[in-house]
Structure formats: structure tokens, C-alpha cells
C-alpha atoms as a PDB file:
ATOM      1  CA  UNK A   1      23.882  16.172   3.294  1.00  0.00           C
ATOM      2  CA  UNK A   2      24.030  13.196   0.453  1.00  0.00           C
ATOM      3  CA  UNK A   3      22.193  14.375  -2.476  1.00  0.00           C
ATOM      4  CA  UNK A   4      20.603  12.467  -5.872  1.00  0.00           C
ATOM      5  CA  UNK A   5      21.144  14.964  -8.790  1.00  0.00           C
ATOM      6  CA  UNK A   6      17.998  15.064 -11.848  1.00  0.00           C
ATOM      7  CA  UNK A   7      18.118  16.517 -14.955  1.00  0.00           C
ATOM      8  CA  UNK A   8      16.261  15.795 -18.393  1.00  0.00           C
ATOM      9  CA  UNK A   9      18.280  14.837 -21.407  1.00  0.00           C
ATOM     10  CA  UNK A  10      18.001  17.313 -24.434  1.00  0.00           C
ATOM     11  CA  UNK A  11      17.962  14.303 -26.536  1.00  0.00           C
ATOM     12  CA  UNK A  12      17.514  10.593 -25.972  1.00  0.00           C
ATOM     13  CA  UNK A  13      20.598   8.337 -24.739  1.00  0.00           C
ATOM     14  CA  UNK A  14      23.050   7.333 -27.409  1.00  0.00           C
ATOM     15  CA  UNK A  15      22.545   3.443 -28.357  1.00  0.00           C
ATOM     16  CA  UNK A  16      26.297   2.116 -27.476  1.00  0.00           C
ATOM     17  CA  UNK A  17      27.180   5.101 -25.415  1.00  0.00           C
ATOM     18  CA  UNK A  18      28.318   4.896 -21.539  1.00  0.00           C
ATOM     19  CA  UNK A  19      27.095   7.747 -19.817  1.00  0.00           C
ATOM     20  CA  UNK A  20      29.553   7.168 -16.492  1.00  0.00           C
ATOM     21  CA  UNK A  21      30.852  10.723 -16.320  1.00  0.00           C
ATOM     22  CA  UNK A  22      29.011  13.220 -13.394  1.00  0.00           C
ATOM     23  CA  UNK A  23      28.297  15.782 -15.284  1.00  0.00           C
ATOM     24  CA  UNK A  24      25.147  17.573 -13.435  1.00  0.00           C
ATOM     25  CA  UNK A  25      25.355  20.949 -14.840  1.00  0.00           C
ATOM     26  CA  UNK A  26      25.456  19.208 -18.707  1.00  0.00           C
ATOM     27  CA  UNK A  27      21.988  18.810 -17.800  1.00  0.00           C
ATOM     28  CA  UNK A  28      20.741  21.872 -15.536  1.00  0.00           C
ATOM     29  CA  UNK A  29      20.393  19.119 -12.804  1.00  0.00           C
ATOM     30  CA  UNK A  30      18.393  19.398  -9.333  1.00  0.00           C
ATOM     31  CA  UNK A  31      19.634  18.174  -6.092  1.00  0.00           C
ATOM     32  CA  UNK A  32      17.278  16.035  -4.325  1.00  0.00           C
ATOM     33  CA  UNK A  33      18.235  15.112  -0.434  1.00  0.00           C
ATOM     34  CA  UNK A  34      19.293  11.176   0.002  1.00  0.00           C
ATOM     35  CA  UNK A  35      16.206  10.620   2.725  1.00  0.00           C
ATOM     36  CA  UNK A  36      13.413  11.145   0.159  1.00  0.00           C
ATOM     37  CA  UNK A  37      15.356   8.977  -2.735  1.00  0.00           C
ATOM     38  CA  UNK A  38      15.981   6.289  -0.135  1.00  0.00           C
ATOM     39  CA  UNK A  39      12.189   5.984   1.357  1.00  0.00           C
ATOM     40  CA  UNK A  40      10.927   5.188  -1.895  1.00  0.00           C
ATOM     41  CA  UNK A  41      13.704   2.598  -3.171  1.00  0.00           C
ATOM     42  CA  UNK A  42      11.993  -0.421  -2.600  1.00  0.00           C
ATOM     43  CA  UNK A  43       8.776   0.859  -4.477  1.00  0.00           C
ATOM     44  CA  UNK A  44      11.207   2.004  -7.448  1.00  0.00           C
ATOM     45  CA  UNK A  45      12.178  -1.425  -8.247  1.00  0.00           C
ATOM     46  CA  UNK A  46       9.299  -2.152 -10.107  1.00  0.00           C
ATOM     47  CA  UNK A  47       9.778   0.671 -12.301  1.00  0.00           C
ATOM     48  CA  UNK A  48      11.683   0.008 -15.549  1.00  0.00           C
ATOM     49  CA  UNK A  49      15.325   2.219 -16.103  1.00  0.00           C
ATOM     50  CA  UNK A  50      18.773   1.648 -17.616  1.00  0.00           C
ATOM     51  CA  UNK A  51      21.920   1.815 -15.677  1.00  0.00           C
ATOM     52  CA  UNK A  52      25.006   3.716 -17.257  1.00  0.00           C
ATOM     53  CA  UNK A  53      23.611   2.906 -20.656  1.00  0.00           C
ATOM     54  CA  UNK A  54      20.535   1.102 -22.800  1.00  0.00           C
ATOM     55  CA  UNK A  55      22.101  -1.738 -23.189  1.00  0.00           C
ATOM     56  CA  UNK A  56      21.860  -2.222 -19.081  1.00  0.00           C
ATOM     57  CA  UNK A  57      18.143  -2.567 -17.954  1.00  0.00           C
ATOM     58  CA  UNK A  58      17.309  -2.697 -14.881  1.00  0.00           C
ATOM     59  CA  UNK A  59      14.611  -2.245 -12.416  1.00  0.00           C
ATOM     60  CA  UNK A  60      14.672   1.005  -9.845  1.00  0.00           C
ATOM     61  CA  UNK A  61      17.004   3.576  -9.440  1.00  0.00           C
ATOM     62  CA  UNK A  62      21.476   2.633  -9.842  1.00  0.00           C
ATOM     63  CA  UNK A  63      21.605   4.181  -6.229  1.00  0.00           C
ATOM     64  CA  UNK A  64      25.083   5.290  -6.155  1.00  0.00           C
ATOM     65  CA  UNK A  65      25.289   5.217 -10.223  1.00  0.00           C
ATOM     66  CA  UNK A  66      23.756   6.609 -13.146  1.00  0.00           C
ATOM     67  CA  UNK A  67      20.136   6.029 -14.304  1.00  0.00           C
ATOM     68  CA  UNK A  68      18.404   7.057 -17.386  1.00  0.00           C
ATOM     69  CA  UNK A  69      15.023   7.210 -17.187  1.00  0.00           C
ATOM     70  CA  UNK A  70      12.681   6.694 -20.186  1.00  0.00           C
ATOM     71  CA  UNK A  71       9.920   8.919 -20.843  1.00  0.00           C
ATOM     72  CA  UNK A  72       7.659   5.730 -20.635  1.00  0.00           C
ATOM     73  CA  UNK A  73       8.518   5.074 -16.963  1.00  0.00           C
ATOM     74  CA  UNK A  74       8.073   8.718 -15.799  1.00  0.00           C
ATOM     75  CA  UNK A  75       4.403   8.289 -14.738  1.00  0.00           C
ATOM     76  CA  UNK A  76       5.534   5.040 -12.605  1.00  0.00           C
ATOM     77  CA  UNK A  77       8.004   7.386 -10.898  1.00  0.00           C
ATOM     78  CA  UNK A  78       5.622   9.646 -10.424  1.00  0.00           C
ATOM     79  CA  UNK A  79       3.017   7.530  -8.941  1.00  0.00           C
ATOM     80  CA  UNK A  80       6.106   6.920  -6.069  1.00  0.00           C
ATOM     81  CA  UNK A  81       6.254  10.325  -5.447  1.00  0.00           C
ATOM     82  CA  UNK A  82       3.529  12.123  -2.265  1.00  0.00           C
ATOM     83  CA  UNK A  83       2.800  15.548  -1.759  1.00  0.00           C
ATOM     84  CA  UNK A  84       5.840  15.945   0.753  1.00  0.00           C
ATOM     85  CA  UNK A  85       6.904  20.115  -0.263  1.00  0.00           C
ATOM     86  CA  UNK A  86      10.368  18.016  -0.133  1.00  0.00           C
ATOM     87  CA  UNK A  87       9.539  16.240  -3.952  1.00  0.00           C
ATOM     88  CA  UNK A  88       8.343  19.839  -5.468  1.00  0.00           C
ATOM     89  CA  UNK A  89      11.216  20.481  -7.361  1.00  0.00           C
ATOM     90  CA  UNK A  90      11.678  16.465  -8.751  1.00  0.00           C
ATOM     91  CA  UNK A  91       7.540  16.277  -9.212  1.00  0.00           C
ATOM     92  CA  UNK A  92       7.736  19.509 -11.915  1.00  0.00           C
ATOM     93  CA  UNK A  93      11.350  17.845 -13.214  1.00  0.00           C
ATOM     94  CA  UNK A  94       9.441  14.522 -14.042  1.00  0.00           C
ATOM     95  CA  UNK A  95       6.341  16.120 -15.260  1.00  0.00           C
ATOM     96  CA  UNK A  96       7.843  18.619 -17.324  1.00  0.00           C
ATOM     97  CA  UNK A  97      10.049  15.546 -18.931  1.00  0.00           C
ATOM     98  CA  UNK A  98       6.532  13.444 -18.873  1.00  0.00           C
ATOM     99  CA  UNK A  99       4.781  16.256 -20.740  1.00  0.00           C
ATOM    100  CA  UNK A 100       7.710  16.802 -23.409  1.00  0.00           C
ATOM    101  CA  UNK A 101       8.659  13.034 -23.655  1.00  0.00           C
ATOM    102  CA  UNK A 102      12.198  13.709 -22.984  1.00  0.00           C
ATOM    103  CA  UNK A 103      14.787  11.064 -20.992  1.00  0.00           C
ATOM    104  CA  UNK A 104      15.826  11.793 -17.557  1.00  0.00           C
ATOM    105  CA  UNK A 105      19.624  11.435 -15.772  1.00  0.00           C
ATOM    106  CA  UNK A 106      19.821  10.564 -12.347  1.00  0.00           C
ATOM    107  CA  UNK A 107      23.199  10.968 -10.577  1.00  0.00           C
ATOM    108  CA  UNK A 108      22.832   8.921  -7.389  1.00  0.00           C
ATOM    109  CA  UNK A 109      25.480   9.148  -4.638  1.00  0.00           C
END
């Protein structure tokens, strides 16, 4: 099964720094099954992120990339997310990151 991993950043992205490397457990990162990530891609891409790095803004998840994922677009990703039980574990991820305005990784595939 194709998994997205999610984990919040102790501290904010670096200005000038590339964050290519998959490095899930740096970050205590969840696994979050490819089906759910993919049925809300479209509705993601009006939701502001950076790709690899903050010099690379872009709109909606880097699917098979890196995404960091400002504390200021957390409630937009959110507000993509239903009750399915399969979004429990990203829904307390984001609000816990939401609620201690930390950045968030995402490791697509």
C-alpha cells in the first residue's frame, strides 16, 4: 500500500535550505494511505505550500515530493479533511501543529 508520510517540524524551514532527503523518523512522521491523499488533491490546490524549500511556492500538495506546510495554511488543510476514522491520525497531526504554530513535512510517494 502507497503511503504519504506527516510530521511537524520542531522548528520552521531553513531560508536557503533544500529539504530533499526522506527522512520520516527526523520528524516522528505518520503514514497516511495514498487513497485518502489522492481524493482530496484537486481541493488542495488552492491551499498555499512550498515544495522542497521556501523559495518554491506552490499551490497543493508536491505529490510524489516534499511539502512544507506553513502553520498559516493548516486550517485550509483542515477544512479538506471529513470525518472518515481514515484522517484521525493526520486531523490531530494538523491540529496539534495548528494549535502550536509549528511547520509541517509531507513526504509524498
Amino acid at each position: 500500500m502507497a503511503t504519504h508520510e506527516f510530521g511537524i517540524m520542531p522548528e520552521a524551514p531553513l531560508p536557503g535550505k533544500r529539504y530533499n532527503q526522506y527522512e520520516p523518523w527526523k520528524y516522528d512522521c505518520i503514514s497516511v494511505d495514498d487513497e485518502l491523499i489522492e481524493s482530496i488533491i484537486p481541493e488542495l490546490e488552492s491551499v498555499d505550500f512550498f515544495w522542497h524549500a521556501l523559495s518554491f511556492k506552490g499551490m497543493g500538495l508536491a505529490y510524489t515530493g516534499v511539502t512544507l506546510i506553513p502553520p498559516s495554511s493548516l486550517g485550509g488543510f483542515l477544512a479538506r479533511i471529513n470525518d472518515d476514522p481514515g484522517w484521525k491520525d493526520l486531523k490531530e497531526l494538523l491540529e496539534a501543529a495548528k494549535k502550536e504554530n509549528k511547520w509541517v513535512i509531507h513526504y509524498g510517494l
